[in-house]
PDB file of N, CA and C in Angstrom:
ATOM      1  N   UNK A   1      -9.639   7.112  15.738  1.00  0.00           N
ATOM      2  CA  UNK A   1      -8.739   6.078  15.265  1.00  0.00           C
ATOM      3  C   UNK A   1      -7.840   5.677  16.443  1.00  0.00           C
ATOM      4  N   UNK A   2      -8.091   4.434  16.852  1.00  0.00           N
ATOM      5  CA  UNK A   2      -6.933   4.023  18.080  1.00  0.00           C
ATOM      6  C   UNK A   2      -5.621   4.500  17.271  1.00  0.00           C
ATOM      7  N   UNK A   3      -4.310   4.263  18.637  1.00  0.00           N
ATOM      8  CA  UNK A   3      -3.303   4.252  18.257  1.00  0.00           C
ATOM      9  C   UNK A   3      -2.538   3.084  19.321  1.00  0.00           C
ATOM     10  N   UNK A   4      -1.223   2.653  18.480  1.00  0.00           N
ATOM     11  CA  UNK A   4      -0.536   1.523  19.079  1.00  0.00           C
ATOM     12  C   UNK A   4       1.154   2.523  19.390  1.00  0.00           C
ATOM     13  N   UNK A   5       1.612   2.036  20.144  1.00  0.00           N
ATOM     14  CA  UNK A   5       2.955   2.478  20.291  1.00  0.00           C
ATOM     15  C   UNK A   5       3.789   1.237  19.729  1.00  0.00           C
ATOM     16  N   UNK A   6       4.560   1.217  18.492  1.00  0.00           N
ATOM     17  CA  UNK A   6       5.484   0.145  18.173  1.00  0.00           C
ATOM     18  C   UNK A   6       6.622   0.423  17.959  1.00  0.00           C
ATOM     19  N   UNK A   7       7.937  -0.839  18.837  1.00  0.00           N
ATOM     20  CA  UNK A   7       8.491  -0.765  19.156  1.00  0.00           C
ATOM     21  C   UNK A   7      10.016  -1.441  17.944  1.00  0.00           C
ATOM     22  N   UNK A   8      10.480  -0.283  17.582  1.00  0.00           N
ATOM     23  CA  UNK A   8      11.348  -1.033  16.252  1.00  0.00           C
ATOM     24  C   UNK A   8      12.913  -1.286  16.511  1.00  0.00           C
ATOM     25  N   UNK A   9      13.759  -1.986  15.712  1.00  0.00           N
ATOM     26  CA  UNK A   9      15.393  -1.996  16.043  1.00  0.00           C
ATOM     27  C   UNK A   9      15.417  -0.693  15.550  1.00  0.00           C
ATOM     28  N   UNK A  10      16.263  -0.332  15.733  1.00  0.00           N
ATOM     29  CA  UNK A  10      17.091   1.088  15.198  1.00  0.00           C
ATOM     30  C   UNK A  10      16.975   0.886  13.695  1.00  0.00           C
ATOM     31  N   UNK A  11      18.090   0.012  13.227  1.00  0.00           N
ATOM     32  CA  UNK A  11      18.161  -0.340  11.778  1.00  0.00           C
ATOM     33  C   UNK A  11      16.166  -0.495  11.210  1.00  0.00           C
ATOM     34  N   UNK A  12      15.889  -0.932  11.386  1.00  0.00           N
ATOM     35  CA  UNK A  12      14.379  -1.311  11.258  1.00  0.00           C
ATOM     36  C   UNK A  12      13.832   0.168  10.967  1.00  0.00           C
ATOM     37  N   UNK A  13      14.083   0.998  11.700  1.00  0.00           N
ATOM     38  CA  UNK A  13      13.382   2.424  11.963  1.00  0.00           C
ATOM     39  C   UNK A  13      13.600   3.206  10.649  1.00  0.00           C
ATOM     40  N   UNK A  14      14.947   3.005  10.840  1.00  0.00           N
ATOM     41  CA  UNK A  14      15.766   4.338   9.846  1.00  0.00           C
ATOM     42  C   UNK A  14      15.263   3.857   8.659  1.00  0.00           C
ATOM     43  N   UNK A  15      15.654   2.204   8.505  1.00  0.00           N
ATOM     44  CA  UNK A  15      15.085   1.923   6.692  1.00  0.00           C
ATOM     45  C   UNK A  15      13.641   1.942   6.427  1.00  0.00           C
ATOM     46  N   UNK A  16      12.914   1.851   7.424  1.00  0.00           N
ATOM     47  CA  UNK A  16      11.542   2.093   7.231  1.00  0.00           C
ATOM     48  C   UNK A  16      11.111   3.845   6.745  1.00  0.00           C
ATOM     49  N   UNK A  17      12.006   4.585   7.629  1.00  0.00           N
ATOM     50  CA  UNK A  17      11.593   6.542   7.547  1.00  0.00           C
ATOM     51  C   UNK A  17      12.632   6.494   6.012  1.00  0.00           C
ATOM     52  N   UNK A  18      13.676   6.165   5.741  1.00  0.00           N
ATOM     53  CA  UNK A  18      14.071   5.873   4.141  1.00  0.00           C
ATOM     54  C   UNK A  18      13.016   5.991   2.938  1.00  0.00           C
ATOM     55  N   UNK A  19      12.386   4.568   3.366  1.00  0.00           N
ATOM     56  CA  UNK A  19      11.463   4.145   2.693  1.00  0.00           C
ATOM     57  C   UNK A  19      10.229   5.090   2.341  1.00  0.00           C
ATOM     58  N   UNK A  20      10.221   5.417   3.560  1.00  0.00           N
ATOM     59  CA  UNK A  20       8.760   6.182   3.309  1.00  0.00           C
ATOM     60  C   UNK A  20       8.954   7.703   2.743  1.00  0.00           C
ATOM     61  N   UNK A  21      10.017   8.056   3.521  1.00  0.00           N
ATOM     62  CA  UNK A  21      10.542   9.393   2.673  1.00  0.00           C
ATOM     63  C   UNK A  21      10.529   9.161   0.932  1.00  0.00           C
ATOM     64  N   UNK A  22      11.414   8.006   0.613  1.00  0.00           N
ATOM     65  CA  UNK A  22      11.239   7.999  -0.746  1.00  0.00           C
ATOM     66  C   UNK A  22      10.107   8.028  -1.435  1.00  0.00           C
ATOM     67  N   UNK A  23       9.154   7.166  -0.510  1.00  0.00           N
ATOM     68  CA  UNK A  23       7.875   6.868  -1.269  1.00  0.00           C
ATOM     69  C   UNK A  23       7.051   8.300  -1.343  1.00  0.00           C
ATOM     70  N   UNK A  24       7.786   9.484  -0.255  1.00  0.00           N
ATOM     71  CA  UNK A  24       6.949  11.050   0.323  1.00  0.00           C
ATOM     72  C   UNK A  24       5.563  10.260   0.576  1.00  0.00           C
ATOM     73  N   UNK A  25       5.822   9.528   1.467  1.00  0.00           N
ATOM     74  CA  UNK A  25       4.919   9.455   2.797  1.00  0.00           C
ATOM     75  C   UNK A  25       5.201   9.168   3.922  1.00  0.00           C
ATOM     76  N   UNK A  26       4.027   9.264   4.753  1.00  0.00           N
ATOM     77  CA  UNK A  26       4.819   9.298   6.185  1.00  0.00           C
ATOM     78  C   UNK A  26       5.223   8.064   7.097  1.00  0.00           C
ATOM     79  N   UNK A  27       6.155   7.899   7.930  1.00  0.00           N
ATOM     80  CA  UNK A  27       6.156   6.772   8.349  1.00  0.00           C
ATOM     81  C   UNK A  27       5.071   6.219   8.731  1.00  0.00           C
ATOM     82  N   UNK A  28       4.070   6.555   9.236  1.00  0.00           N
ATOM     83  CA  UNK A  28       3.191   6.071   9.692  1.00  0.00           C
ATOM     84  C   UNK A  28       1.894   5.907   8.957  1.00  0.00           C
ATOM     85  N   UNK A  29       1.832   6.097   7.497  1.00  0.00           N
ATOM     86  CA  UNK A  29       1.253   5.900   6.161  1.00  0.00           C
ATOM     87  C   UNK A  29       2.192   4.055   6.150  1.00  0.00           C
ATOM     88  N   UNK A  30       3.117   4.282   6.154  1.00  0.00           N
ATOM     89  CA  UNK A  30       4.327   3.091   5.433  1.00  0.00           C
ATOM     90  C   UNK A  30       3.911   2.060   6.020  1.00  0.00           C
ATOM     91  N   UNK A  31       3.732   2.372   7.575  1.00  0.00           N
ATOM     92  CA  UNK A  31       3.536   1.126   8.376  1.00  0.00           C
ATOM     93  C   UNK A  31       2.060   1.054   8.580  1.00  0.00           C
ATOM     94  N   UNK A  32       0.827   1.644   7.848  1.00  0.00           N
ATOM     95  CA  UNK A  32      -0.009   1.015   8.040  1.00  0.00           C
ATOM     96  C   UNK A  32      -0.347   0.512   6.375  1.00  0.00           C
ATOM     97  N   UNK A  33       0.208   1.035   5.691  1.00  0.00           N
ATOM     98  CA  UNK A  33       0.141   0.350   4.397  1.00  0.00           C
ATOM     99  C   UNK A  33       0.508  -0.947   4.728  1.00  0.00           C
ATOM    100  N   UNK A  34       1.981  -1.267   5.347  1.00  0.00           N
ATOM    101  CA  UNK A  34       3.000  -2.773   5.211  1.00  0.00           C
ATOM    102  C   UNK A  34       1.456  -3.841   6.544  1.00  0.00           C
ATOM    103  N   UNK A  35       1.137  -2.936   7.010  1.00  0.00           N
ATOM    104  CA  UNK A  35       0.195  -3.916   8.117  1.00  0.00           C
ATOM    105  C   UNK A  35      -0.753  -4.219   7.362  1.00  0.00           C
ATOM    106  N   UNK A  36      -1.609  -3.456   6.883  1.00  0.00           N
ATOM    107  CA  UNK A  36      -2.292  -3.413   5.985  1.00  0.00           C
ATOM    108  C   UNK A  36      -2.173  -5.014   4.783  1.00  0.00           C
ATOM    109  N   UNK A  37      -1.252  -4.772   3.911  1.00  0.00           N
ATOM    110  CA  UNK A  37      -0.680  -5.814   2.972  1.00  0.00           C
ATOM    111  C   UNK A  37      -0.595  -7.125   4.241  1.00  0.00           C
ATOM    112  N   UNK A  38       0.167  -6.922   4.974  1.00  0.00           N
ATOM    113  CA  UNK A  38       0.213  -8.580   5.451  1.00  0.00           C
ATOM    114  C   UNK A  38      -0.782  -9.104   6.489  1.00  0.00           C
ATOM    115  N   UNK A  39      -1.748  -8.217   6.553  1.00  0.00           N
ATOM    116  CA  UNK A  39      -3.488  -8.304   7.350  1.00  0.00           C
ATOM    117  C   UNK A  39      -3.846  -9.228   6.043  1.00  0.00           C
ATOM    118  N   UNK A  40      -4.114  -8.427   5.031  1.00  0.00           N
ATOM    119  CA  UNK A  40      -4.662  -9.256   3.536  1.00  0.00           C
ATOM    120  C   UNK A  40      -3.594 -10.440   3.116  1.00  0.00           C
ATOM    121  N   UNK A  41      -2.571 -10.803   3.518  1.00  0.00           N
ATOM    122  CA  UNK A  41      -1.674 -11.900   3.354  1.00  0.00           C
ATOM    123  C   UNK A  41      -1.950 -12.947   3.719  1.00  0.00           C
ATOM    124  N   UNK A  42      -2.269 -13.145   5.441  1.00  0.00           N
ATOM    125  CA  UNK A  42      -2.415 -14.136   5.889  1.00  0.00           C
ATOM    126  C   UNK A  42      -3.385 -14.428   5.875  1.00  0.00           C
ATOM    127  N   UNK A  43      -5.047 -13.208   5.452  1.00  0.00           N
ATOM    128  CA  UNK A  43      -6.058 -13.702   5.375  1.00  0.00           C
ATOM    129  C   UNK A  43      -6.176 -14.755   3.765  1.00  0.00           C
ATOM    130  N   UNK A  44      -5.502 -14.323   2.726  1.00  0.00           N
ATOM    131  CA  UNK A  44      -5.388 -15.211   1.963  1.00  0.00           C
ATOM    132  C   UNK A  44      -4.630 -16.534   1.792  1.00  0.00           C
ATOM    133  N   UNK A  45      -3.743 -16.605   2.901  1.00  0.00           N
ATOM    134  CA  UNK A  45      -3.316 -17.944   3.075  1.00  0.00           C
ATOM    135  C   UNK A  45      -4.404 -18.685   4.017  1.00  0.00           C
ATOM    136  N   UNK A  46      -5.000 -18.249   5.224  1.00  0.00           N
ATOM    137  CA  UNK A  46      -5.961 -18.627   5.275  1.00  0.00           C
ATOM    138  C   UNK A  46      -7.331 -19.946   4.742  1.00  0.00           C
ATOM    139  N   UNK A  47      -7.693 -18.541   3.703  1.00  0.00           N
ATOM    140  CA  UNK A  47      -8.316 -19.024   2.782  1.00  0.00           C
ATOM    141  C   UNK A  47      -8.019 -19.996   1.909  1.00  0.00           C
ATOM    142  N   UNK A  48      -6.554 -20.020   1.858  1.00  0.00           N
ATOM    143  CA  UNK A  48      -6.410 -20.780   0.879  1.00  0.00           C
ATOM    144  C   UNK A  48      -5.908 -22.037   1.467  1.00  0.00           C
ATOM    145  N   UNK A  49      -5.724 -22.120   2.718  1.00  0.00           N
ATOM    146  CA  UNK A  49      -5.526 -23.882   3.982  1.00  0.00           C
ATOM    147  C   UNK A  49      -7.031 -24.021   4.052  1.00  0.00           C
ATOM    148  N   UNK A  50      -8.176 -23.507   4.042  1.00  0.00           N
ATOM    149  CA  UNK A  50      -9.392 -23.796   4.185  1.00  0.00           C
ATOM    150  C   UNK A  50      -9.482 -24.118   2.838  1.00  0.00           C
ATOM    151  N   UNK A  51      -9.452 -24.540   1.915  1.00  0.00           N
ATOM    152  CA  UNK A  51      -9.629 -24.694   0.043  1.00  0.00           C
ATOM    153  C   UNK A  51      -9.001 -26.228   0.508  1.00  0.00           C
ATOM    154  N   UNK A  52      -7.538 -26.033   0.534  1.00  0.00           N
ATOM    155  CA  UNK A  52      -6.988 -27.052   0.532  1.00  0.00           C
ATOM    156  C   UNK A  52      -7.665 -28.336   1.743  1.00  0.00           C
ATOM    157  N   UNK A  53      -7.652 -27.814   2.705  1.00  0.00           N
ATOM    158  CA  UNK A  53      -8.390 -28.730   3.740  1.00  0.00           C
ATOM    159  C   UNK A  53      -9.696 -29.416   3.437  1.00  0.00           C
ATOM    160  N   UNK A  54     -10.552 -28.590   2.928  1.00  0.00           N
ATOM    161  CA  UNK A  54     -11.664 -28.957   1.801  1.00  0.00           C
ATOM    162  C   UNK A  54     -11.455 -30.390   1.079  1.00  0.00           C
ATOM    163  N   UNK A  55     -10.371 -30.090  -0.319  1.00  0.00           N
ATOM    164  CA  UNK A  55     -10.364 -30.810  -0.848  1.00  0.00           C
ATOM    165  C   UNK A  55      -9.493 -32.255  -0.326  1.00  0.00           C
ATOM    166  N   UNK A  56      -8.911 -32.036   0.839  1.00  0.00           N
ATOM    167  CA  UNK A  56      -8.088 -32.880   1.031  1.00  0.00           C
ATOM    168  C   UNK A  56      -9.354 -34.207   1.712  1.00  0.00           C
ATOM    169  N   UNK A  57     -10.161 -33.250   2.405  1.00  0.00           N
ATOM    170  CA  UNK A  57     -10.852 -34.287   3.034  1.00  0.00           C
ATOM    171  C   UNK A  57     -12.522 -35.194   2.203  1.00  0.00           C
ATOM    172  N   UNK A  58     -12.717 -33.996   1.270  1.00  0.00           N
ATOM    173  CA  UNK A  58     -13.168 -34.301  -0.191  1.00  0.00           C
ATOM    174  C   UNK A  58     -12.620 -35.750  -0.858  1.00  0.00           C
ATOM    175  N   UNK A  59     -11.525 -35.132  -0.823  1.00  0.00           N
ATOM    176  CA  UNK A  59     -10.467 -36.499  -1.881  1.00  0.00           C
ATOM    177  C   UNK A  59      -9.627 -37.557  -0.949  1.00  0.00           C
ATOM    178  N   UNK A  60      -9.876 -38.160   0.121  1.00  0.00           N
ATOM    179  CA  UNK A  60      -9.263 -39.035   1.185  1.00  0.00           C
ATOM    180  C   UNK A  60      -9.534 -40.477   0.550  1.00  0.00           C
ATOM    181  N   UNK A  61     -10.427 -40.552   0.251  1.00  0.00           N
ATOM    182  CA  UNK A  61      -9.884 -41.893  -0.817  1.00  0.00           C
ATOM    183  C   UNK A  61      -8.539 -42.032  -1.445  1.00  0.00           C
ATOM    184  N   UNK A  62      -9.176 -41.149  -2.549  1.00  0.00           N
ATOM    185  CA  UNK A  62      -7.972 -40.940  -3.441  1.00  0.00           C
ATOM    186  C   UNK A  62      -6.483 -40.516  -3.553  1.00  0.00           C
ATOM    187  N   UNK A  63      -6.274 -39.906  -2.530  1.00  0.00           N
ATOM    188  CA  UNK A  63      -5.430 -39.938  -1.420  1.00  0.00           C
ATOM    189  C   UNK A  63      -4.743 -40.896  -0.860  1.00  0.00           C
ATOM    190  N   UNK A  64      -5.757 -41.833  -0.327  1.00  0.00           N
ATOM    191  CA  UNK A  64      -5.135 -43.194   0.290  1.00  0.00           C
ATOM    192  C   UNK A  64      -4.663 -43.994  -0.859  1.00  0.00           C
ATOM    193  N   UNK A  65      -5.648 -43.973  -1.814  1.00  0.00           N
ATOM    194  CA  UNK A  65      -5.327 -44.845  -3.014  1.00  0.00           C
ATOM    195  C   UNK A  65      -3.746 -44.817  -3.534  1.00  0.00           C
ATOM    196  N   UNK A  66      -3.301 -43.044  -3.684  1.00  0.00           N
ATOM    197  CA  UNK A  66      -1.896 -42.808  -4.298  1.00  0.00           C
ATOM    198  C   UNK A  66      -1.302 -43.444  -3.419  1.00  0.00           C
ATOM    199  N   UNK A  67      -1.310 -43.256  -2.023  1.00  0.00           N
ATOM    200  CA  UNK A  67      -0.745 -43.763  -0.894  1.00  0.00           C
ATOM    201  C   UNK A  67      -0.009 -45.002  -1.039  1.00  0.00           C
ATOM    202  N   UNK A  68      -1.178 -46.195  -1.238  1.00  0.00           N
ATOM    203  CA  UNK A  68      -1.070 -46.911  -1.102  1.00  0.00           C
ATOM    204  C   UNK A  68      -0.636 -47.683  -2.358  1.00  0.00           C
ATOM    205  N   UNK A  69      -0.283 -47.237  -3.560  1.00  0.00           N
ATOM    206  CA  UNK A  69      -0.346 -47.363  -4.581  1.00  0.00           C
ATOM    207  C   UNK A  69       1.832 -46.966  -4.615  1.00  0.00           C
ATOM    208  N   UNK A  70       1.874 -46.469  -4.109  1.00  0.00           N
ATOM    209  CA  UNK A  70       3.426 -45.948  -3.661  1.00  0.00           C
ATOM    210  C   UNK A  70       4.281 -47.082  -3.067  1.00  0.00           C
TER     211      UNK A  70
END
């Protein structure tokens, strides 16, 4: 398993080892869970500007029509 060295504020640190203490896991459980979650975040925003881009260029008529209809 690679490893990364990351570099946190102080405040950042402590509420993160907080956190994870509460949760009784380890910091380094916490922060690959939180990477983890916002890996799958942006891949679903992603996905979801590719949907939209789709339909936008799908529906460019209709589009212009409201447009122009304004």
């Amino acid at each position: 398993m690679p490893s990364v060295n990351v570099r946190f504020p102080d405040d950042l640190h402590a509420a993160a080892a907080a956190e994870a203490e509460a949760g009784h896991m380890s910091l380094n459980s916490a922060v690959c869970e939180a990477v983890r979650s916002w890996v799958t975040a942006r891949a679903a925003e992603r996905r979801e500007d590719a949907i939209l881009d789709r339909i936008m260029a799908e529906q460019a008529d209709v589009l212009a029509m409201i447009r122009d209809y304004e």
